[in-house]
PDB file of N, CA and C in Angstrom:
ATOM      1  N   UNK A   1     -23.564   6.589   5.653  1.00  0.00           N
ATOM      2  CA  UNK A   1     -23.073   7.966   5.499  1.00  0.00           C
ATOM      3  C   UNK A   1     -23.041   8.311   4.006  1.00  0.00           C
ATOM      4  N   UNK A   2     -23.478   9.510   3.556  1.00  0.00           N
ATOM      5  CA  UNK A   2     -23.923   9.749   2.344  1.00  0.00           C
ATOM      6  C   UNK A   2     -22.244  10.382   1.461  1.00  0.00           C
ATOM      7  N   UNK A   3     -22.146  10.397   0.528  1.00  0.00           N
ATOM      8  CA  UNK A   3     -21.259  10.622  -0.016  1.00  0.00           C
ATOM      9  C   UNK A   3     -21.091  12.340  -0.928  1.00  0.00           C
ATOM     10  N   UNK A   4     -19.897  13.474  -0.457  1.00  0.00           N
ATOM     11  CA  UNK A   4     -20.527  14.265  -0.901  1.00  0.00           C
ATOM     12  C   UNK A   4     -19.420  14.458  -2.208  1.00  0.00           C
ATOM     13  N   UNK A   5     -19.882  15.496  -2.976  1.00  0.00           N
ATOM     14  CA  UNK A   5     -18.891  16.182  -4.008  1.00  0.00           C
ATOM     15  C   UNK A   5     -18.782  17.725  -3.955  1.00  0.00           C
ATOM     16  N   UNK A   6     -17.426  17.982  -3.706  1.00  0.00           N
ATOM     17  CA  UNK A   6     -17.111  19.117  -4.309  1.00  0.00           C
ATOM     18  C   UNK A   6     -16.001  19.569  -4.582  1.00  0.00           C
ATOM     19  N   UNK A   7     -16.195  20.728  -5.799  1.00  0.00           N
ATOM     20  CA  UNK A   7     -15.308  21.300  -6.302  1.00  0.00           C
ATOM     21  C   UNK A   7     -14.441  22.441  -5.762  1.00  0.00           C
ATOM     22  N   UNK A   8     -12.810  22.462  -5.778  1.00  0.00           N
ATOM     23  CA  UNK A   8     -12.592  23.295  -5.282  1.00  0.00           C
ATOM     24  C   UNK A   8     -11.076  24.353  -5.602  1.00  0.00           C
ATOM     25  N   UNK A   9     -10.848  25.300  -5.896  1.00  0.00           N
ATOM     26  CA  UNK A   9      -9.942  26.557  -6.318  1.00  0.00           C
ATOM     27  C   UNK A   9      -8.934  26.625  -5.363  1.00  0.00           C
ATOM     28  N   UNK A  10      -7.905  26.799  -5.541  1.00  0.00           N
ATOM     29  CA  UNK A  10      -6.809  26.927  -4.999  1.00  0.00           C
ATOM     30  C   UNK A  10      -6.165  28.258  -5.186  1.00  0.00           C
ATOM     31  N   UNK A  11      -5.834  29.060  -5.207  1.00  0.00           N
ATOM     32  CA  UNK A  11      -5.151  30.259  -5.418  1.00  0.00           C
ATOM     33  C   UNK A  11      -3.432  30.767  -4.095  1.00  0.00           C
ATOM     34  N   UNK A  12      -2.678  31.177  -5.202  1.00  0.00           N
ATOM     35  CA  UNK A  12      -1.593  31.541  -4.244  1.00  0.00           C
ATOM     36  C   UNK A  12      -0.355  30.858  -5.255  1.00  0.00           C
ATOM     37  N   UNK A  13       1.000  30.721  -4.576  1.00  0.00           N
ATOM     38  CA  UNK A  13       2.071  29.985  -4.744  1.00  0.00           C
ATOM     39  C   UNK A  13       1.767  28.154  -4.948  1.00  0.00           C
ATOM     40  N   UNK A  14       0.914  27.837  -5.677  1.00  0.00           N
ATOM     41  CA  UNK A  14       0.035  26.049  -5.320  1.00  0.00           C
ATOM     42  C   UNK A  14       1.008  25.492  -7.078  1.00  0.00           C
ATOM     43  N   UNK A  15       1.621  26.209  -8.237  1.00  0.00           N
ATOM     44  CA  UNK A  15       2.316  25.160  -8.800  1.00  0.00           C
ATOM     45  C   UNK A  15       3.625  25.211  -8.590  1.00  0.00           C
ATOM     46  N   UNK A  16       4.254  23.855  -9.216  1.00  0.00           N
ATOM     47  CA  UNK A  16       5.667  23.847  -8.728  1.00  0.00           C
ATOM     48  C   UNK A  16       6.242  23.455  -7.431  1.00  0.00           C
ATOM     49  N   UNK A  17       5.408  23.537  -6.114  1.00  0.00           N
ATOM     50  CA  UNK A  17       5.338  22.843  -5.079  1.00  0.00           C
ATOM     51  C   UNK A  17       5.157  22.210  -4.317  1.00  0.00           C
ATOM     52  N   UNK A  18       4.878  20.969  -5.443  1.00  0.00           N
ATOM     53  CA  UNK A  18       3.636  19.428  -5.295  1.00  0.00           C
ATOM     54  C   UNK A  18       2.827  19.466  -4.111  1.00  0.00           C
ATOM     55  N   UNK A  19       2.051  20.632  -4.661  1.00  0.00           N
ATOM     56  CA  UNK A  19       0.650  20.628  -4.098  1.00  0.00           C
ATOM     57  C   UNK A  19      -0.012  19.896  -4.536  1.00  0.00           C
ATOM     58  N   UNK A  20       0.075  19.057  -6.297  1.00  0.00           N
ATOM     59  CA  UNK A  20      -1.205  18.049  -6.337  1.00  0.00           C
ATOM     60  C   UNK A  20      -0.981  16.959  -5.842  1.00  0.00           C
ATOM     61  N   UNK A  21       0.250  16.276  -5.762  1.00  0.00           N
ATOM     62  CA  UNK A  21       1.213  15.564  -5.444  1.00  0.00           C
ATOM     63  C   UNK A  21       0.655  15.156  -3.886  1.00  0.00           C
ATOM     64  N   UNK A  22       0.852  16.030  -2.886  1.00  0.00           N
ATOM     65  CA  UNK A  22       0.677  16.525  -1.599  1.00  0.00           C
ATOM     66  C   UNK A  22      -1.101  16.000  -1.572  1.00  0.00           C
ATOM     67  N   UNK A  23      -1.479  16.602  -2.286  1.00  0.00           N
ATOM     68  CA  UNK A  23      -3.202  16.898  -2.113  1.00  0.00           C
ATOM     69  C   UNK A  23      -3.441  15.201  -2.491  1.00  0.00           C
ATOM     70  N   UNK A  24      -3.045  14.394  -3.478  1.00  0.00           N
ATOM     71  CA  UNK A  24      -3.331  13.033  -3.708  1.00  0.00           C
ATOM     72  C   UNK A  24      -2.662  12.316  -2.190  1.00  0.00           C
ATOM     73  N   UNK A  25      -1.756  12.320  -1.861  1.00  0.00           N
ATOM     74  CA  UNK A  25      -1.568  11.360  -0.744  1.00  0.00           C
ATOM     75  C   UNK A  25      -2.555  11.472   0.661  1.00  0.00           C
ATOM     76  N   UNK A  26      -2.610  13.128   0.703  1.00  0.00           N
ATOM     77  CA  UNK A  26      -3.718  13.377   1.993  1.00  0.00           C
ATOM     78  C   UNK A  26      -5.101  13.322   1.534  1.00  0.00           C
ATOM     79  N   UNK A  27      -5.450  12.951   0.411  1.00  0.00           N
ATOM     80  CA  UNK A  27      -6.992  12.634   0.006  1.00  0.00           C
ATOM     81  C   UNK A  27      -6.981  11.256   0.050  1.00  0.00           C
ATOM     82  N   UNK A  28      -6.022  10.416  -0.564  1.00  0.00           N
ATOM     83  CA  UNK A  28      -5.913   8.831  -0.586  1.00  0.00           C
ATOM     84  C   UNK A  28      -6.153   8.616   1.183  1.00  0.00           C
ATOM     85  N   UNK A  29      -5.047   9.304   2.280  1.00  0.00           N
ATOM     86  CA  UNK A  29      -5.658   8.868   3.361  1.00  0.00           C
ATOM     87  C   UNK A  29      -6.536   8.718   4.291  1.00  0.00           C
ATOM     88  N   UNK A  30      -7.612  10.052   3.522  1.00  0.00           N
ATOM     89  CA  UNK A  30      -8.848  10.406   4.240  1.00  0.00           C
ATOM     90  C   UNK A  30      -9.861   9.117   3.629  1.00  0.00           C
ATOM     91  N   UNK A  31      -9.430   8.770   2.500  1.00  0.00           N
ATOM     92  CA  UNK A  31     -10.756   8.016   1.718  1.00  0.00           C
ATOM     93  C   UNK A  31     -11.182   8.735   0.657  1.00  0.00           C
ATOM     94  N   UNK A  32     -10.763  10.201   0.158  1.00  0.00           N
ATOM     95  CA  UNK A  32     -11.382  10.540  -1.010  1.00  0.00           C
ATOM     96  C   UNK A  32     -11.067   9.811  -2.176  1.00  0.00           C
ATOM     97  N   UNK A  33     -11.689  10.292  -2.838  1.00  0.00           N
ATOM     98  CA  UNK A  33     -11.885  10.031  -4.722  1.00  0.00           C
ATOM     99  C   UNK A  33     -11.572  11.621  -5.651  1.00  0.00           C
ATOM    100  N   UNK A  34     -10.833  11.586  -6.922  1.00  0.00           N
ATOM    101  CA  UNK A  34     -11.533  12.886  -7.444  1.00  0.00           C
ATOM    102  C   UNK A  34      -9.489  12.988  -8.404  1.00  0.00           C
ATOM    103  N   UNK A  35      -9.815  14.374  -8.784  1.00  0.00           N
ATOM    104  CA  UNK A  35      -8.296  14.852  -9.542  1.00  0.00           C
ATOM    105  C   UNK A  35      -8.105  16.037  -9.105  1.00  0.00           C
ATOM    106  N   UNK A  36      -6.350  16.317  -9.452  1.00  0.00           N
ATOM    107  CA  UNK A  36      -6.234  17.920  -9.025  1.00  0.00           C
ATOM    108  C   UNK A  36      -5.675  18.119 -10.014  1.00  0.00           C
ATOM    109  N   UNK A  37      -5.903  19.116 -10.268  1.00  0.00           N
ATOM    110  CA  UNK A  37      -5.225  19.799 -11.787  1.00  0.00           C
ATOM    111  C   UNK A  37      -4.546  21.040 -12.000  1.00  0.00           C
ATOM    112  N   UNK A  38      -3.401  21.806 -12.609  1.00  0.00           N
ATOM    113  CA  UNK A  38      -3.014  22.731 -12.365  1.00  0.00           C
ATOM    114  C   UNK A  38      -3.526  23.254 -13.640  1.00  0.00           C
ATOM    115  N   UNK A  39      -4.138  24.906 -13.344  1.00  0.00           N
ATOM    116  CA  UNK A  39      -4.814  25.394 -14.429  1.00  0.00           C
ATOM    117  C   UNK A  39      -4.042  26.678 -15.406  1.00  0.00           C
ATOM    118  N   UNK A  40      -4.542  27.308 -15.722  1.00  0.00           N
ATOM    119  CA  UNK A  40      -3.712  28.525 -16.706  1.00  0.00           C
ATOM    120  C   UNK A  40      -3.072  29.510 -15.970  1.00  0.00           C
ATOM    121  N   UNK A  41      -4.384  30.058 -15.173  1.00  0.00           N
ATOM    122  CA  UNK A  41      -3.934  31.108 -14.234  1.00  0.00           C
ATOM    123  C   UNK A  41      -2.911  31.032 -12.848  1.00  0.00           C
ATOM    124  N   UNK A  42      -2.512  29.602 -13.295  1.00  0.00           N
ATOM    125  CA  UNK A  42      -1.336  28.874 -11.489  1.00  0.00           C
ATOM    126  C   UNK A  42      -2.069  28.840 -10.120  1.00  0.00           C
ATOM    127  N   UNK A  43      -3.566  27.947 -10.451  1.00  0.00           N
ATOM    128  CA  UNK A  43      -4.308  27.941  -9.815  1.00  0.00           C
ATOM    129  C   UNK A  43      -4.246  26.698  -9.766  1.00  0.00           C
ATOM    130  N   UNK A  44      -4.827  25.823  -8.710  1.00  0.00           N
ATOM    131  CA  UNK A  44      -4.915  24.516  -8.925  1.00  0.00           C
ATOM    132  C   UNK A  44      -6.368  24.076  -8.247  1.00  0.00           C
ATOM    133  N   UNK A  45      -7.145  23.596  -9.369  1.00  0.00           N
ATOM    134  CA  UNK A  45      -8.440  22.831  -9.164  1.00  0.00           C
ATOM    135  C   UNK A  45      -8.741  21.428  -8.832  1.00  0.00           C
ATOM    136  N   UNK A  46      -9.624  21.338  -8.091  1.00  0.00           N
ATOM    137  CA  UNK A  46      -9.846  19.762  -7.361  1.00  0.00           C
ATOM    138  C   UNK A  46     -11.060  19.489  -7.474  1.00  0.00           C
ATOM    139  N   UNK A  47     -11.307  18.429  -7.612  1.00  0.00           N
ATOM    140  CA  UNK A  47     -12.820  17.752  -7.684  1.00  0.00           C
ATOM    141  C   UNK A  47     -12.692  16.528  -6.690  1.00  0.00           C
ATOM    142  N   UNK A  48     -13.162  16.431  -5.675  1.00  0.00           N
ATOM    143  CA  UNK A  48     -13.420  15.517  -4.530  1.00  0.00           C
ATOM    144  C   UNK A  48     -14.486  15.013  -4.455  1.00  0.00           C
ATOM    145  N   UNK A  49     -14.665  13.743  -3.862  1.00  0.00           N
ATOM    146  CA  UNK A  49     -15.693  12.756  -3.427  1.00  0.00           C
ATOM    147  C   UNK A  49     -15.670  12.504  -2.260  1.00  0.00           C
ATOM    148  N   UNK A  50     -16.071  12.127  -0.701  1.00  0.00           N
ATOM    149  CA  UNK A  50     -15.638  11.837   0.249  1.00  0.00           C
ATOM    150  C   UNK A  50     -17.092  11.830   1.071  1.00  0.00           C
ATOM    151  N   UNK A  51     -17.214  10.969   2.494  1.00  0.00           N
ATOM    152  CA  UNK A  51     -18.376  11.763   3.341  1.00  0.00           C
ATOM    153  C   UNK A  51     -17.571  13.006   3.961  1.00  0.00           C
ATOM    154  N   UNK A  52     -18.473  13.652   4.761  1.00  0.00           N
ATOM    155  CA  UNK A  52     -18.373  15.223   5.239  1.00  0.00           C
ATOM    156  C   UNK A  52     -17.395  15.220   5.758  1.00  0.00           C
ATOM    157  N   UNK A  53     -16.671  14.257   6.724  1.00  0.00           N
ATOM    158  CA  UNK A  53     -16.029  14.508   8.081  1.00  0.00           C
ATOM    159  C   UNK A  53     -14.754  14.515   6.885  1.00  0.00           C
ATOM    160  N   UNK A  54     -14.309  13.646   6.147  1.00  0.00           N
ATOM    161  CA  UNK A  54     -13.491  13.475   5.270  1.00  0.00           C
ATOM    162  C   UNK A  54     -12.898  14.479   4.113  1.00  0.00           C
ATOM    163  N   UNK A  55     -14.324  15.093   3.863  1.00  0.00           N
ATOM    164  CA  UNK A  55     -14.090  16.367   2.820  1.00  0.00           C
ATOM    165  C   UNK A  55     -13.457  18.043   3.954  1.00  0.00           C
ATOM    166  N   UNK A  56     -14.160  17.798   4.861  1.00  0.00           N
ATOM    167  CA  UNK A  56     -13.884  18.835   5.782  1.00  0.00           C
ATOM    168  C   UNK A  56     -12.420  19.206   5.979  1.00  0.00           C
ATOM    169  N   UNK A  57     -11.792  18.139   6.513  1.00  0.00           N
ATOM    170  CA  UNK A  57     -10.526  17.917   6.743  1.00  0.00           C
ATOM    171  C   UNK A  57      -9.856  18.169   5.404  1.00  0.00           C
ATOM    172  N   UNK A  58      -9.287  17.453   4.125  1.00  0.00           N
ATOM    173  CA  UNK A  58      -9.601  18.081   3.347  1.00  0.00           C
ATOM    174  C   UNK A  58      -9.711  19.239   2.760  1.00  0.00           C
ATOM    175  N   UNK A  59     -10.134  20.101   2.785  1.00  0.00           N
ATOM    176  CA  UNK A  59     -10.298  21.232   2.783  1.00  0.00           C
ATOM    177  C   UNK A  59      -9.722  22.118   3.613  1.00  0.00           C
ATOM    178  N   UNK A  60      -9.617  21.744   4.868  1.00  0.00           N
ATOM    179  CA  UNK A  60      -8.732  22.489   5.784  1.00  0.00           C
ATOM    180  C   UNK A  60      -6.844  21.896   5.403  1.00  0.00           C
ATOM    181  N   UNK A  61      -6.985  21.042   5.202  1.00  0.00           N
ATOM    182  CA  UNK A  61      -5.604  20.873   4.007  1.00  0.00           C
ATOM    183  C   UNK A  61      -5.250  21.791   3.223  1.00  0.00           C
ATOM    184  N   UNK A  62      -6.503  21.643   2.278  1.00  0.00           N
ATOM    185  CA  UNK A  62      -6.227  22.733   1.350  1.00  0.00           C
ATOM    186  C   UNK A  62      -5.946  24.138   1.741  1.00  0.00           C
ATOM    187  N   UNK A  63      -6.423  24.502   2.739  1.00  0.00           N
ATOM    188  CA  UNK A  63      -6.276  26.193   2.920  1.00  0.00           C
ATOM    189  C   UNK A  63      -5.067  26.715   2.572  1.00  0.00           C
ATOM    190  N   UNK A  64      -4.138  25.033   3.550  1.00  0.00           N
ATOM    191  CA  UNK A  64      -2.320  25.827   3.468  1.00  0.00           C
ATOM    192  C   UNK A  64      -1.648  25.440   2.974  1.00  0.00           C
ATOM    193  N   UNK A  65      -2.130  23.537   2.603  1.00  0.00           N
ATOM    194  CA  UNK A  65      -1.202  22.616   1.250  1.00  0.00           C
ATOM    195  C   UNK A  65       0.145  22.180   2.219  1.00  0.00           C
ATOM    196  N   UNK A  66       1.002  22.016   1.127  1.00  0.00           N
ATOM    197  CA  UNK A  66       2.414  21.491   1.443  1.00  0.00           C
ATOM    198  C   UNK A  66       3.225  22.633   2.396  1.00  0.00           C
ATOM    199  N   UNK A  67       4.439  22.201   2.898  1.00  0.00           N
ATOM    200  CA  UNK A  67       5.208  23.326   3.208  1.00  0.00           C
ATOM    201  C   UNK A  67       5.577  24.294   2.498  1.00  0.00           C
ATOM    202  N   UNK A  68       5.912  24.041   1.096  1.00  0.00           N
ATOM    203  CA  UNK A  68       6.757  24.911   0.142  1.00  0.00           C
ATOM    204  C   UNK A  68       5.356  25.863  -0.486  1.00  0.00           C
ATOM    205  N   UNK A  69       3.847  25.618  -0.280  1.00  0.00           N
ATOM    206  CA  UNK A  69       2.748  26.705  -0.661  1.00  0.00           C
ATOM    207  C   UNK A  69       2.691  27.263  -0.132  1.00  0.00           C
ATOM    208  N   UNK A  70       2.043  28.551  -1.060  1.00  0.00           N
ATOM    209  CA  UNK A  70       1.656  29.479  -0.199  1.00  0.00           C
ATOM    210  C   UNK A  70      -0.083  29.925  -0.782  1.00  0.00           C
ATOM    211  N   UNK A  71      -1.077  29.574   0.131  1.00  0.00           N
ATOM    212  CA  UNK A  71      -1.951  29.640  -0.441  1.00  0.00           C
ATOM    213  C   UNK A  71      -3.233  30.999   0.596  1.00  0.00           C
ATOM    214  N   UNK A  72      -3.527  31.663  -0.868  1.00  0.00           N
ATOM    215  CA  UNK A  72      -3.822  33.478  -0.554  1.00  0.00           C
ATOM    216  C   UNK A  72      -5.354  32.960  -0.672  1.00  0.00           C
ATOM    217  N   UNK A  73      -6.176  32.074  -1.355  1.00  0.00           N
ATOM    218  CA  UNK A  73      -7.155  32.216  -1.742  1.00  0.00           C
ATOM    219  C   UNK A  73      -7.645  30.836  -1.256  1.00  0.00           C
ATOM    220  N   UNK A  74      -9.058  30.068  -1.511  1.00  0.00           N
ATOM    221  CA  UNK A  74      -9.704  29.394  -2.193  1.00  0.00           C
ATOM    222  C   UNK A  74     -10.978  28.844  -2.069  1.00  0.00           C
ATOM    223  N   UNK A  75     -11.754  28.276  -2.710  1.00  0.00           N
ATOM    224  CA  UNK A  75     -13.192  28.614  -2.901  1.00  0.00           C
ATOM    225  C   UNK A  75     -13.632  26.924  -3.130  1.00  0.00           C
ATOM    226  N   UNK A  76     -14.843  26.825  -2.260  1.00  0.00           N
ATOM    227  CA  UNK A  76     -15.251  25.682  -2.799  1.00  0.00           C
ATOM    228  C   UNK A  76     -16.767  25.912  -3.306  1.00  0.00           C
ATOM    229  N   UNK A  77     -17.157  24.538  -3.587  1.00  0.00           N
ATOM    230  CA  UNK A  77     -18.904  24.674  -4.133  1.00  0.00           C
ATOM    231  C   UNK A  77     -18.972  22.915  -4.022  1.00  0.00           C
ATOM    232  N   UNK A  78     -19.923  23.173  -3.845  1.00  0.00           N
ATOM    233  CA  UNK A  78     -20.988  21.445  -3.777  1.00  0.00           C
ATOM    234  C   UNK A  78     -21.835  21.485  -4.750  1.00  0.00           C
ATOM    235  N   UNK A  79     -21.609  20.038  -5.890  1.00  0.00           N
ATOM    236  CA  UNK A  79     -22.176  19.613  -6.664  1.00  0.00           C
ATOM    237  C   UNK A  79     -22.726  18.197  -6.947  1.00  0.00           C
ATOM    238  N   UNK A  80     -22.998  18.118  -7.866  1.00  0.00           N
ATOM    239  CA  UNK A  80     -23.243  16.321  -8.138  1.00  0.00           C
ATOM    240  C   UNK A  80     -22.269  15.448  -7.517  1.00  0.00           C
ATOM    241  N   UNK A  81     -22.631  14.209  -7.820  1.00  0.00           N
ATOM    242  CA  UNK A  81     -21.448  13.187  -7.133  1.00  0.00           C
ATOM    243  C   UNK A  81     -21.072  12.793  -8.617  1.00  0.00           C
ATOM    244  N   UNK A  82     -19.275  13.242  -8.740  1.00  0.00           N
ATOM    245  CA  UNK A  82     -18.592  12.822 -10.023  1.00  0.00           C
ATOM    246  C   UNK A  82     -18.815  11.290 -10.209  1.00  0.00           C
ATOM    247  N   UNK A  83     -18.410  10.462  -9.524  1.00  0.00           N
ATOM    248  CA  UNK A  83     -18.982   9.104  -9.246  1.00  0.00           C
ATOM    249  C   UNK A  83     -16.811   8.256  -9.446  1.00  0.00           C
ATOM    250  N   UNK A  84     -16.316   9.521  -9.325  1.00  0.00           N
ATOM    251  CA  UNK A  84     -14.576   9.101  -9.032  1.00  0.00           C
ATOM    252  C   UNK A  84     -13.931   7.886  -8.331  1.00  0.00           C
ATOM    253  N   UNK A  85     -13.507   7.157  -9.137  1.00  0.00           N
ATOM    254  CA  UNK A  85     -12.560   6.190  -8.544  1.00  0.00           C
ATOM    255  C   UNK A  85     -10.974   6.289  -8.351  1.00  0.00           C
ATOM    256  N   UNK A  86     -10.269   6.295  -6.977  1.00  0.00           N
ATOM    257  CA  UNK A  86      -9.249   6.692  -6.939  1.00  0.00           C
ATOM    258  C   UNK A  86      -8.661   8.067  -7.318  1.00  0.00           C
ATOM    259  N   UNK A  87      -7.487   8.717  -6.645  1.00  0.00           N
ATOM    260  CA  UNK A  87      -7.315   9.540  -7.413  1.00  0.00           C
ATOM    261  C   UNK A  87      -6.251  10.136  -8.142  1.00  0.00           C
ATOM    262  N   UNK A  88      -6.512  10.920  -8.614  1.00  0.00           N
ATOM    263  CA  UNK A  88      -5.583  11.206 -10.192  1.00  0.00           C
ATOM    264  C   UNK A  88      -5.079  12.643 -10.091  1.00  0.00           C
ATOM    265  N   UNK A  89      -3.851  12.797 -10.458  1.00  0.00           N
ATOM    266  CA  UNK A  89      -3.191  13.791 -11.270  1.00  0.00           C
ATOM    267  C   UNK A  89      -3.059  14.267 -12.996  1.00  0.00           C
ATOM    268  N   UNK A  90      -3.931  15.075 -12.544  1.00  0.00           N
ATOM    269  CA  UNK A  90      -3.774  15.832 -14.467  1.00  0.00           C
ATOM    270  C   UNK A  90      -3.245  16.730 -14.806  1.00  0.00           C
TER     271      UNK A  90
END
């Protein structure tokens, strides 16, 4: 099974309510790789590694996050493979 990457935007209520926090334990259990980061605009960005079935899920995580988010937006894209080990909070 091939390994994919992508990047992905968060938009809404996502700092302050350990959404990256949240997003590292449910990526550690799928098998991903990658970081989440909280950005300027109180957006929070992710870079994932995973096969499909793994990123999918994932992503459907992301739509709604933790209990305490509230998430209005977010956007992904498929790119290179970061080549991520474990993952990280920045």
């Amino acid at each position: 099974m091939s390994v994919k990457s992508i990047k992905i935007m968060v938009y809404g209520r996502v700092q302050g309510v350990n959404y990256r926090y949240s997003a590292q334990n449910k990526a550690l259990s799928l098998g991903i790789s990658g970081f989440a980061k909280n950005m300027p605009d109180g957006s929070v960005y992710l870079e994932v590694e995973g096969n499909e079935d793994a990123l999918d899920a994932f992503i459907e995580w992301c739509s709604h996050g933790p209990l305490m988010a509230s998430v209005s937006k977010i956007t992904t894209e498929q790119t290179s493979p970061f080549g991520h080990q474990g993952f990280r909070i920045r």
